[in-house]
Protein backbone atom coordinates (compact mmCIF):
# COMPACT_ATOMS: atom_id res chain seq x y z
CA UNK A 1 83.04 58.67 124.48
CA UNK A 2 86.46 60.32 124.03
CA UNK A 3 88.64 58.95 121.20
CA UNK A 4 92.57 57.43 123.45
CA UNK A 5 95.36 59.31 122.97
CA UNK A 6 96.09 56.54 120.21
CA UNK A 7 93.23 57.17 118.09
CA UNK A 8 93.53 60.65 117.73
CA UNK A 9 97.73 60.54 117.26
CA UNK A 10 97.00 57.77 114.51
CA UNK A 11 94.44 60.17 112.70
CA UNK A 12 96.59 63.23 113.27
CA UNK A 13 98.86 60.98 111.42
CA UNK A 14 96.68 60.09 108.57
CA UNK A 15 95.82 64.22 108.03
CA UNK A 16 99.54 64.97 108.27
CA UNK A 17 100.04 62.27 105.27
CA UNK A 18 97.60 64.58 102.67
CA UNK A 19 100.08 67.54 103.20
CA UNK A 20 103.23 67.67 101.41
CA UNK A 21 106.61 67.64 103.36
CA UNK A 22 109.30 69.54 101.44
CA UNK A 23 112.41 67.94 102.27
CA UNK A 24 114.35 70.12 99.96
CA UNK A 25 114.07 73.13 98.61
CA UNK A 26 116.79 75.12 97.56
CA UNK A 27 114.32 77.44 95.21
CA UNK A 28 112.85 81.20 95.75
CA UNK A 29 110.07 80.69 98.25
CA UNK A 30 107.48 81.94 95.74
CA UNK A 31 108.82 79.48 92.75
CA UNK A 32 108.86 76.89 95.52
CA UNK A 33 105.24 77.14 96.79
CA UNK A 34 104.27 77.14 93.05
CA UNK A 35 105.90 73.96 92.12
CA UNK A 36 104.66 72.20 95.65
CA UNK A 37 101.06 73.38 94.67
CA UNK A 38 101.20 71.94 90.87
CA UNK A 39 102.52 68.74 92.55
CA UNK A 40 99.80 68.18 94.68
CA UNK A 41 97.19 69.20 91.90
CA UNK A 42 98.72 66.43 89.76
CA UNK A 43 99.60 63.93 92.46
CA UNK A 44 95.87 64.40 93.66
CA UNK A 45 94.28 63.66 89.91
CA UNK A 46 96.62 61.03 89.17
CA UNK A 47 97.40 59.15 92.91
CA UNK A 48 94.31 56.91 93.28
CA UNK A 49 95.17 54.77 89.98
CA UNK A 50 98.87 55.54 90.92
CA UNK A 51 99.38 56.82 87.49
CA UNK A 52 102.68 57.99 88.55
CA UNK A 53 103.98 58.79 84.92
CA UNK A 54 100.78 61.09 84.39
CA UNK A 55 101.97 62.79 87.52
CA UNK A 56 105.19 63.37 86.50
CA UNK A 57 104.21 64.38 82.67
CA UNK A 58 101.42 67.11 84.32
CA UNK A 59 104.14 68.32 86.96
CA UNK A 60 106.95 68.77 84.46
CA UNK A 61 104.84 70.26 81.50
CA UNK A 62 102.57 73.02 83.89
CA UNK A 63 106.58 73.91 85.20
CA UNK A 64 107.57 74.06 81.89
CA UNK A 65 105.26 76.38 80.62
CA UNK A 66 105.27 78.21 84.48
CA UNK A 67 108.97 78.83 84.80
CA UNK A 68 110.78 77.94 81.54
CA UNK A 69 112.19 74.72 79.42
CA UNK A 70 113.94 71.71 80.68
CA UNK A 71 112.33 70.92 83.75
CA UNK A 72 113.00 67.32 84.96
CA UNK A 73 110.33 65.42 87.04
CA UNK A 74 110.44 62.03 88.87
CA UNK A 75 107.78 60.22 90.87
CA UNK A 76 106.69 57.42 92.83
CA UNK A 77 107.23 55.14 95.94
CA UNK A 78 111.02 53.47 97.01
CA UNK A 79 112.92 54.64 94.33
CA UNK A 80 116.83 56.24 94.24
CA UNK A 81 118.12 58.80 92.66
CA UNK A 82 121.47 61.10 91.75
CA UNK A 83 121.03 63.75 89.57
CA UNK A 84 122.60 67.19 88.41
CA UNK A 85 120.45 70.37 88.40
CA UNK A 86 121.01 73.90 87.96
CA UNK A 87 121.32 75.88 91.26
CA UNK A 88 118.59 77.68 92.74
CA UNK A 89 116.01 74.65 91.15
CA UNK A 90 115.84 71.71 93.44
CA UNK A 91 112.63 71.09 95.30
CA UNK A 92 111.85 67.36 96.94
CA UNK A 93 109.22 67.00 98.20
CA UNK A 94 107.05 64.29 100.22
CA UNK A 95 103.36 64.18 99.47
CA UNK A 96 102.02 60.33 101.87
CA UNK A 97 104.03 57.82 100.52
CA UNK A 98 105.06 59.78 97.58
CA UNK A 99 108.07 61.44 96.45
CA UNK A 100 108.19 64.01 93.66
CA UNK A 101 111.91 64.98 92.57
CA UNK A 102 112.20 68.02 90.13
């Protein structure tokens, strides 16, 4: 039986949820896709316990070592934030209801 037009926008939905959304990026596309793939390593080993601060400590240490010191890193669900950061190494980026600031 074919699945309504509901059914399949809901798990088009769902799928579209596993892949991260930059909504920021002001990085070199190659740094960039770097830093979005360590974040959904990390988000991935650390998301199902929502061990957020393990997330964050993985992210900011593998871009540490990957790109050079003093790499900031903030994640989790509803939270605000206004921070200063050196141009040319601001990604933000969405991955379901998670968002990873570095």
């Amino acid at each position: 039986m074919p699945k309504s037009t509901e059914e399949i926008d809901i798990e088009e939905f769902e799928k579209s949820k596993k892949k991260p959304l930059v909504k920021y990026s002001d990085m070199p596309t190659e740094m960039g896709n770097e830093a979005v793939e360590v974040c959904t390593m990390a988000l991935d080993k650390f998301n199902a316990n929502r061990d957020y601060h393990s997330a964050s400590v993985l992210i900011k240490n593998t871009l540490d070592k990957k790109f050079g010191p003093s790499w900031q890193c903030a994640v989790g669900e509803g939270f605000g934030f206004d921070i200063s950061c050196q141009q040319r190494y601001l990604l933000h980026v969405y991955y379901g209801k998670v968002s990873r600031t570095g």
